[in-house]
N, C-alpha and C. Protein backbone atom coordinates (compact mmCIF):
# COMPACT_ATOMS: atom_id res chain seq x y z
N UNK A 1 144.96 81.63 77.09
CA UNK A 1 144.21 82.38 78.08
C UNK A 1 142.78 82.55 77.59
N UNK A 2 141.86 82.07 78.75
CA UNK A 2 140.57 82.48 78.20
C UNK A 2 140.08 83.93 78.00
N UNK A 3 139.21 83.91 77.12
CA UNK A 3 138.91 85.42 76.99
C UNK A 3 137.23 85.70 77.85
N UNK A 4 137.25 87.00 78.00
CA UNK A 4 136.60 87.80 78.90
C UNK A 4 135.01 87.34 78.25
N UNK A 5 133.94 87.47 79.22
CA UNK A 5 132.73 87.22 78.53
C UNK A 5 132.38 88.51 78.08
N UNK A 6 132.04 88.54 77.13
CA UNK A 6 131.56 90.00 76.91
C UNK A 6 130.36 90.65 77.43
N UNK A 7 129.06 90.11 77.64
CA UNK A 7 127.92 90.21 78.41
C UNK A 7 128.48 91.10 79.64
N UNK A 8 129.37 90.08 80.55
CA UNK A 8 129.33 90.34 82.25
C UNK A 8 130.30 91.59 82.02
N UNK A 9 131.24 91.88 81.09
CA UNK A 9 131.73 92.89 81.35
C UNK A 9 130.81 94.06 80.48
N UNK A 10 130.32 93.83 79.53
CA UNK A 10 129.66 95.02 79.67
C UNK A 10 128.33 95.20 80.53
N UNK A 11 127.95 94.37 81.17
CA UNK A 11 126.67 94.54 82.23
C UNK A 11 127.73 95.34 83.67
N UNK A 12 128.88 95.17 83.70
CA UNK A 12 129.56 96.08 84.50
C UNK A 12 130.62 97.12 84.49
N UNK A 13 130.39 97.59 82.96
CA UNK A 13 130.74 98.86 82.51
C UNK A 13 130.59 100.11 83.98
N UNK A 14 131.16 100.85 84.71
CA UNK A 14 130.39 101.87 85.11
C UNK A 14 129.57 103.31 84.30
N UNK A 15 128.68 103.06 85.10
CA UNK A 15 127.80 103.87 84.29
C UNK A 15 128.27 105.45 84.45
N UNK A 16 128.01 106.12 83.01
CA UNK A 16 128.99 107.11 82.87
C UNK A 16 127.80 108.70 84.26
N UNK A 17 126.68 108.49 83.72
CA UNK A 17 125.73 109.23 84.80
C UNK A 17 126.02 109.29 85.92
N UNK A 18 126.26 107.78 86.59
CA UNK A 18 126.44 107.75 87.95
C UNK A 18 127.88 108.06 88.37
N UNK A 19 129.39 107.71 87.55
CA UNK A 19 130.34 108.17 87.69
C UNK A 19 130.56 108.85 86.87
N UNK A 20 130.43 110.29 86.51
CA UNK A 20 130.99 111.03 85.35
C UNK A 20 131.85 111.53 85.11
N UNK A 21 133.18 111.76 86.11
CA UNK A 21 134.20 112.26 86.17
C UNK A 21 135.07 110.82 86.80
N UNK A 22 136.39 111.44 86.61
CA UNK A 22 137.54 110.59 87.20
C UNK A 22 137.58 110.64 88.86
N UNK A 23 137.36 111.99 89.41
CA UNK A 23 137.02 111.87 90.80
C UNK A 23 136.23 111.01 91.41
N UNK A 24 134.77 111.12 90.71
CA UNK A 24 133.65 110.13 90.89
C UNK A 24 134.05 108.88 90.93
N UNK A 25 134.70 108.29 89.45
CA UNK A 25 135.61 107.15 89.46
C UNK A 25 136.03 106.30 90.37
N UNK A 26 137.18 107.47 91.11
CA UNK A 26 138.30 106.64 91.57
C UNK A 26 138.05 106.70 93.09
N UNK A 27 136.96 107.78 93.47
CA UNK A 27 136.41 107.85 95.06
C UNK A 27 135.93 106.67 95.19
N UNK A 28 134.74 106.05 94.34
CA UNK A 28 134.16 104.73 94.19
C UNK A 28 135.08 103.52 94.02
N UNK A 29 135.85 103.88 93.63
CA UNK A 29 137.32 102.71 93.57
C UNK A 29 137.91 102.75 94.87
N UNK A 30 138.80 103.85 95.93
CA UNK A 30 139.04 103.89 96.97
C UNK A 30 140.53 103.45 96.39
N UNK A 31 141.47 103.11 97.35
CA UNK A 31 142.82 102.71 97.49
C UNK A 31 143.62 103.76 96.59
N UNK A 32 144.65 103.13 96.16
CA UNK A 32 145.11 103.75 95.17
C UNK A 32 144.76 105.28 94.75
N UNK A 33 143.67 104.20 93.63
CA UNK A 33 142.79 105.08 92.45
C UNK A 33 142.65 106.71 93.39
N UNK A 34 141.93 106.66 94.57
CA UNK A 34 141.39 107.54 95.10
C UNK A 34 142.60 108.81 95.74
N UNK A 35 143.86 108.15 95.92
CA UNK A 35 144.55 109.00 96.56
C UNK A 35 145.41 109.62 95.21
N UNK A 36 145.23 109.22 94.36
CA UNK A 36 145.99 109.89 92.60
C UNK A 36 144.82 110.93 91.89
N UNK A 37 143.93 110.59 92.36
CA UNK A 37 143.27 111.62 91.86
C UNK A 37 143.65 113.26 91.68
N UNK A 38 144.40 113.95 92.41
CA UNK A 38 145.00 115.16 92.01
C UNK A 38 146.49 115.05 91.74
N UNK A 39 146.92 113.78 91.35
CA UNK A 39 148.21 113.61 91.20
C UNK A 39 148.65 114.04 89.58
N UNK A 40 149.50 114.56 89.60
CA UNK A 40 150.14 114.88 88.10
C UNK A 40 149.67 113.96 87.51
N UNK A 41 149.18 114.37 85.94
CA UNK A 41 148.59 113.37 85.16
C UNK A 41 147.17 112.63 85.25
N UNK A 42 146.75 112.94 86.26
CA UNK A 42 145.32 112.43 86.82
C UNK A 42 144.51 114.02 86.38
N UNK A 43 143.79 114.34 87.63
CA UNK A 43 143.30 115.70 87.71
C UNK A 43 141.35 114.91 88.03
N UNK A 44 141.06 115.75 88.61
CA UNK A 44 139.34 115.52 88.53
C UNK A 44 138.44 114.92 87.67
N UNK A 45 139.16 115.84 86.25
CA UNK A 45 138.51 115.48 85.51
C UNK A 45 138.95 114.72 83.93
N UNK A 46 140.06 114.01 84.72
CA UNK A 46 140.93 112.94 83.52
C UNK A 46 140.31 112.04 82.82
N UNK A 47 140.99 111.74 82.04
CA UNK A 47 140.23 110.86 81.22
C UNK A 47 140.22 109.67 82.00
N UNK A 48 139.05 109.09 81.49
CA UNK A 48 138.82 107.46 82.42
C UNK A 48 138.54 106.31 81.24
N UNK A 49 138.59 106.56 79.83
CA UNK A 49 138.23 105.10 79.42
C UNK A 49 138.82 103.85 79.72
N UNK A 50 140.01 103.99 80.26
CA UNK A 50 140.92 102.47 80.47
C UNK A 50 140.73 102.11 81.52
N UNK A 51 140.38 103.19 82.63
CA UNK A 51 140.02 102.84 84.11
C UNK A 51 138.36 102.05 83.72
N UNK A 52 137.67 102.71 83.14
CA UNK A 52 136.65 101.95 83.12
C UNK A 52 136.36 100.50 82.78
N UNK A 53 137.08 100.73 81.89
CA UNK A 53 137.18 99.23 81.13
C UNK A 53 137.81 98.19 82.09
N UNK A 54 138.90 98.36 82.88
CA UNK A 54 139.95 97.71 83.59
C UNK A 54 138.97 97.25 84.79
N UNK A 55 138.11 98.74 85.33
CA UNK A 55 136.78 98.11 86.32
C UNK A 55 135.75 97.25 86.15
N UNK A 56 135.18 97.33 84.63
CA UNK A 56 134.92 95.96 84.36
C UNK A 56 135.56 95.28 84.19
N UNK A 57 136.59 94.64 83.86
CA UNK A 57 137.30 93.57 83.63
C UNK A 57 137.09 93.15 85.16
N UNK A 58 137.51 93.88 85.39
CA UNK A 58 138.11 93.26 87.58
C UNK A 58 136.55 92.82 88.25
N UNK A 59 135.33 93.44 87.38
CA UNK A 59 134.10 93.51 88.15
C UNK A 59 133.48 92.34 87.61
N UNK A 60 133.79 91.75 86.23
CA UNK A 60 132.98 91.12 85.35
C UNK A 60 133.45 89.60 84.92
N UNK A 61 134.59 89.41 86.24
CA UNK A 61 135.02 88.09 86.01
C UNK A 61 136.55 88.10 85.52
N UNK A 62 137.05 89.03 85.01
CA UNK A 62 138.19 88.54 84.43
C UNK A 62 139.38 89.78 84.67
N UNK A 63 140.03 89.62 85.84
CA UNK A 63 140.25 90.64 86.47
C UNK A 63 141.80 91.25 86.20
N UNK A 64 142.11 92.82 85.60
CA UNK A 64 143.63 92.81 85.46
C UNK A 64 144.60 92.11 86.38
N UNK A 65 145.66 91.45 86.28
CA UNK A 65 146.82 90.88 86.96
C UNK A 65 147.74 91.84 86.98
N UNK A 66 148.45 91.95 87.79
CA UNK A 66 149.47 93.09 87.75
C UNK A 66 150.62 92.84 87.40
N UNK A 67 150.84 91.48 87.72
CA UNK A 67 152.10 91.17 87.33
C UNK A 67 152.02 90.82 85.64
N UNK A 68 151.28 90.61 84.89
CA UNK A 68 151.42 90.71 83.47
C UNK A 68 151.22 91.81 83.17
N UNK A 69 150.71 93.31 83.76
CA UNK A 69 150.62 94.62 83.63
C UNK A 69 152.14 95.22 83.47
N UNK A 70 152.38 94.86 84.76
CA UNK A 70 154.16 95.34 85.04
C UNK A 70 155.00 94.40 83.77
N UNK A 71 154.89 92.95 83.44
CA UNK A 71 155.66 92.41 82.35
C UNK A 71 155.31 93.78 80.95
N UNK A 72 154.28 94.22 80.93
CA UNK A 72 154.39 95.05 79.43
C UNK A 72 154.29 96.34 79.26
N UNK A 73 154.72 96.51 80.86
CA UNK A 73 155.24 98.08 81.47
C UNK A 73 154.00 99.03 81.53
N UNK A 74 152.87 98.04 81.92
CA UNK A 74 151.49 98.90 82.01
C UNK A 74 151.08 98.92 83.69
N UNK A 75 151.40 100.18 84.09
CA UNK A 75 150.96 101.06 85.35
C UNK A 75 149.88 100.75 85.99
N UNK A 76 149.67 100.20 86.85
CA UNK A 76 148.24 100.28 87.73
C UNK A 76 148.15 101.28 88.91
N UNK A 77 146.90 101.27 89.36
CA UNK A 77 146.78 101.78 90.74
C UNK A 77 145.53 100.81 91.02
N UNK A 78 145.84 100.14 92.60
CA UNK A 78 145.43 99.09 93.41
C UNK A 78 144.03 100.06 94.51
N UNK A 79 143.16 99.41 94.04
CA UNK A 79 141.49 100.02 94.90
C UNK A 79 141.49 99.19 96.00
N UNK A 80 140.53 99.72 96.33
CA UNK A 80 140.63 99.52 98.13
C UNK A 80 140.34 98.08 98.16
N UNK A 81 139.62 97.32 97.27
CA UNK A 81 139.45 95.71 97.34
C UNK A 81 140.62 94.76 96.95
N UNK A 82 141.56 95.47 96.33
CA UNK A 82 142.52 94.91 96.34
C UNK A 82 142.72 94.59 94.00
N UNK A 83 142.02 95.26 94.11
CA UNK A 83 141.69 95.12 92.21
C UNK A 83 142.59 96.28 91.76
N UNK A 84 143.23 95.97 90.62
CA UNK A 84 144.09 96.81 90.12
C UNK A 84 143.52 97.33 88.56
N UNK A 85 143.65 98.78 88.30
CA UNK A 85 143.46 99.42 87.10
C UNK A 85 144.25 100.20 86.68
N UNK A 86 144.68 100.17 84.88
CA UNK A 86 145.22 100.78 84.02
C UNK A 86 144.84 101.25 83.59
N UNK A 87 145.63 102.62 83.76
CA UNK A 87 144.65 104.08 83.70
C UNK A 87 144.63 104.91 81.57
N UNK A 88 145.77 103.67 81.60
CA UNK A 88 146.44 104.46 80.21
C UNK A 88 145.89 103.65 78.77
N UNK A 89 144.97 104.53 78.16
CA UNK A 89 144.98 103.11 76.42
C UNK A 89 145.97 102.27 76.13
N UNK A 90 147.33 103.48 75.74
CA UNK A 90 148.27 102.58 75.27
C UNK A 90 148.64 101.67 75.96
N UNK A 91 148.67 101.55 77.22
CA UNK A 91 149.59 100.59 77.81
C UNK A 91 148.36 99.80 78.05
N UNK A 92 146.81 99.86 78.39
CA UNK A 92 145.98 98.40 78.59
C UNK A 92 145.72 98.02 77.05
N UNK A 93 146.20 98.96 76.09
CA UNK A 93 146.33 98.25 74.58
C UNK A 93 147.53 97.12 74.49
N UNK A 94 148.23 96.96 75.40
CA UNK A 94 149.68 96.44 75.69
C UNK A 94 149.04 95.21 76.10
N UNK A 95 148.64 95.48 77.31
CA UNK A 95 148.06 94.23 78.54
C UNK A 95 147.20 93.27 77.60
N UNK A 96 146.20 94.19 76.73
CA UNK A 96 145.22 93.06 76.45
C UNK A 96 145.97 92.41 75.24
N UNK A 97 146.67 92.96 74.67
CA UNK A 97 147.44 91.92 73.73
C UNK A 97 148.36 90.79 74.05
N UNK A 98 148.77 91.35 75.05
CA UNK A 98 149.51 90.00 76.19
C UNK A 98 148.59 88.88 76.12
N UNK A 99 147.52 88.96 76.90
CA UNK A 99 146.56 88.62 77.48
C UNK A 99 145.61 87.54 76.35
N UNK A 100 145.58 88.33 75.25
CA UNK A 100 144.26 87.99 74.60
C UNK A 100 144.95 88.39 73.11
N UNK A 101 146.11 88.04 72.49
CA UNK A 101 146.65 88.39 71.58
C UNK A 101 146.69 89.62 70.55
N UNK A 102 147.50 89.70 69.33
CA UNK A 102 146.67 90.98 68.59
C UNK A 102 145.57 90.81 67.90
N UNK A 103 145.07 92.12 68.00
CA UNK A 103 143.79 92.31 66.63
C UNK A 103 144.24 91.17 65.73
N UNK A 104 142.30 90.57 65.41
CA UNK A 104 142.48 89.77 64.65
C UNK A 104 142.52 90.76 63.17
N UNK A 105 142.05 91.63 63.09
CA UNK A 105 141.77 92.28 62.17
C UNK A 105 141.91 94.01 62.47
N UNK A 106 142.70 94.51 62.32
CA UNK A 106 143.05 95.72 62.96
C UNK A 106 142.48 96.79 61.49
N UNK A 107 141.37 97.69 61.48
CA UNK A 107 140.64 98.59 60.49
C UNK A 107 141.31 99.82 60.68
N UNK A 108 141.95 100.16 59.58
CA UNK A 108 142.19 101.78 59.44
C UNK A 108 141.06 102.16 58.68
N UNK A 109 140.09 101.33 57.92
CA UNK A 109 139.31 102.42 57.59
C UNK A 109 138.43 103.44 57.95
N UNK A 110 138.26 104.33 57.30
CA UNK A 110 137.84 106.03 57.41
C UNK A 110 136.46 106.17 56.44
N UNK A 111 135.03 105.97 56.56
CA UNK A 111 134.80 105.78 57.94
C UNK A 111 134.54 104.52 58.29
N UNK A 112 134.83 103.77 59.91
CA UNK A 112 134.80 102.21 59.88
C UNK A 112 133.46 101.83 60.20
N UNK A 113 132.45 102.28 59.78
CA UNK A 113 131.12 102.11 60.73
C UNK A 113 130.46 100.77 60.25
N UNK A 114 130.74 100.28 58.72
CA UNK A 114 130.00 99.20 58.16
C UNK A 114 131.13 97.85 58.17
N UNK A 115 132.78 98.31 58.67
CA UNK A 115 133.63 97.34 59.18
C UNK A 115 132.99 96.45 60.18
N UNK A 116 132.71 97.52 61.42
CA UNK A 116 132.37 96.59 62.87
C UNK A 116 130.85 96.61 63.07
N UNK A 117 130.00 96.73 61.87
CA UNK A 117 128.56 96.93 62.34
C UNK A 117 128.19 95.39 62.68
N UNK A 118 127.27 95.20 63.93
CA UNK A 118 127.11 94.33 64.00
C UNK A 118 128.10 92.82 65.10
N UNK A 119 129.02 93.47 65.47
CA UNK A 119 130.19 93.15 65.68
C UNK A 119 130.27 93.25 67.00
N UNK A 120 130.85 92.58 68.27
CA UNK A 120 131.01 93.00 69.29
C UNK A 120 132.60 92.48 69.77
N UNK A 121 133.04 93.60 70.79
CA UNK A 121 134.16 93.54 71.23
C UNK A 121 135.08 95.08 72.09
N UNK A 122 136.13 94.82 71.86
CA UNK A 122 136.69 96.00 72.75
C UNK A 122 137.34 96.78 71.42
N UNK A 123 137.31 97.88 71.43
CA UNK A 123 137.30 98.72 70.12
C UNK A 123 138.48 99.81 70.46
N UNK A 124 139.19 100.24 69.79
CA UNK A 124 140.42 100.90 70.47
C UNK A 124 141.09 102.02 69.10
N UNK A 125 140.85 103.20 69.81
CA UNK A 125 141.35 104.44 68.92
C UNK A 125 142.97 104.77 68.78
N UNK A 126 143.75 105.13 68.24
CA UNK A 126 144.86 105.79 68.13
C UNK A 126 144.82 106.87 67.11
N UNK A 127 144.37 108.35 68.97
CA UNK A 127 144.64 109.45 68.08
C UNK A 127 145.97 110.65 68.75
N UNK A 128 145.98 111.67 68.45
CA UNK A 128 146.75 112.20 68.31
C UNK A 128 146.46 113.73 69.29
N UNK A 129 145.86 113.23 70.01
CA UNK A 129 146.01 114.43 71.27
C UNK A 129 146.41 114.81 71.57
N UNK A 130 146.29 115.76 72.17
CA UNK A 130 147.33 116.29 73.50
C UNK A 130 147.32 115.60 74.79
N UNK A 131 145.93 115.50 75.15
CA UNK A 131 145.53 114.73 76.30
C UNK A 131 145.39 112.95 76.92
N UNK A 132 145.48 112.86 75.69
CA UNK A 132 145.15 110.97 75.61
C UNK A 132 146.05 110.77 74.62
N UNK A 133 146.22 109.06 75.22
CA UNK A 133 146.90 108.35 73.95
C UNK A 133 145.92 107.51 72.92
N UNK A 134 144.74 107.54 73.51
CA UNK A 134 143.55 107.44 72.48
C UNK A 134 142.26 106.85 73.64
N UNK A 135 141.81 105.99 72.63
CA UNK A 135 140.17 106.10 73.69
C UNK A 135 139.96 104.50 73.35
N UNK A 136 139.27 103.78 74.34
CA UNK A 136 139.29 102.41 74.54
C UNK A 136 137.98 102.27 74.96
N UNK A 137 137.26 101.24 74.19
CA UNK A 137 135.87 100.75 74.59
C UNK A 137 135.22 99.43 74.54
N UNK A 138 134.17 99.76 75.13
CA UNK A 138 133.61 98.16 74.41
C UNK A 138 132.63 98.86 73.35
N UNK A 139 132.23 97.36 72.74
CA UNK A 139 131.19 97.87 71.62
C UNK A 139 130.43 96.51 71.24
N UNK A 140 128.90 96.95 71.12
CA UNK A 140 128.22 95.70 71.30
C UNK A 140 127.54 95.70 69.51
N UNK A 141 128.08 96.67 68.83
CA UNK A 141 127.61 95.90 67.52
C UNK A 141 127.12 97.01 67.03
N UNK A 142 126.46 98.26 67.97
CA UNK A 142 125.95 99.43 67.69
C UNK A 142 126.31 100.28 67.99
N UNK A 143 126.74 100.16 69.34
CA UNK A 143 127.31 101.46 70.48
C UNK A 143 128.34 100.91 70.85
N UNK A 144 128.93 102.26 71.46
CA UNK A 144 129.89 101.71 72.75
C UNK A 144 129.63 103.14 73.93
């Protein structure tokens, strides 16, 4: 499977200003997304890193499939264009390993800042919340 360009999806990151909440989000998404918004587990102001990411993917050329979502038991909700997003880390941590295999190099180190300096790609936390199953990004070498 080819992999995602990294450019086009992060040139269609949504921007966190213009959507700053999950409402914002998923109103701009429509279908689905928009009618879960006060659904258990959602809320106004839910977390969105996997939705975001999943909106670029779908925006930037390389778009989630659902049916390899559902093969690794990762949940979507279908927007009004017909594009599907996974709302959850763990489970689009699932998809993209399907997809795009495992970490070539998976860093526990503490702190990892001189691991990925310089480095670009999709960057992925496992912490121990209450609220999240962790936090999912891109990262262009400096930021994410």
């Amino acid at each position: 499977m080819s992999k995602p360009n990294f450019m086009r999806i992060w040139n269609e990151f949504p921007d966190h200003m213009k959507y700053p909440t999950m409402k914002d989000l998923f109103t701009w998404q429509g279908g689905q997304a928009e009618r879960n918004i006060y659904a258990k587990g959602f809320g106004a102001n839910g977390n969105t890193c996997a939705s975001r990411l999943s909106i670029a993917f779908n925006r930037g050329g390389w778009p989630i499939n659902a049916a390899v979502a559902a093969s690794v038991g990762a949940r979507t909700l279908k927007t009004a264009d017909g594009s599907h997003i996974i709302y959850n880390v763990e489970e689009l941590g699932k998809y993209l390993a399907k997809r795009l295999g495992k970490s070539s190099k998976p860093d526990t180190t503490i702190p990892f800042d001189s691991e990925i300096k310089g480095k670009r790609g999709i960057i992925v936390f496992k912490v121990n919340w209450r609220n999240a199953t962790g936090h999912i990004a891109l990262f262009n070498g400096q930021t994410y």
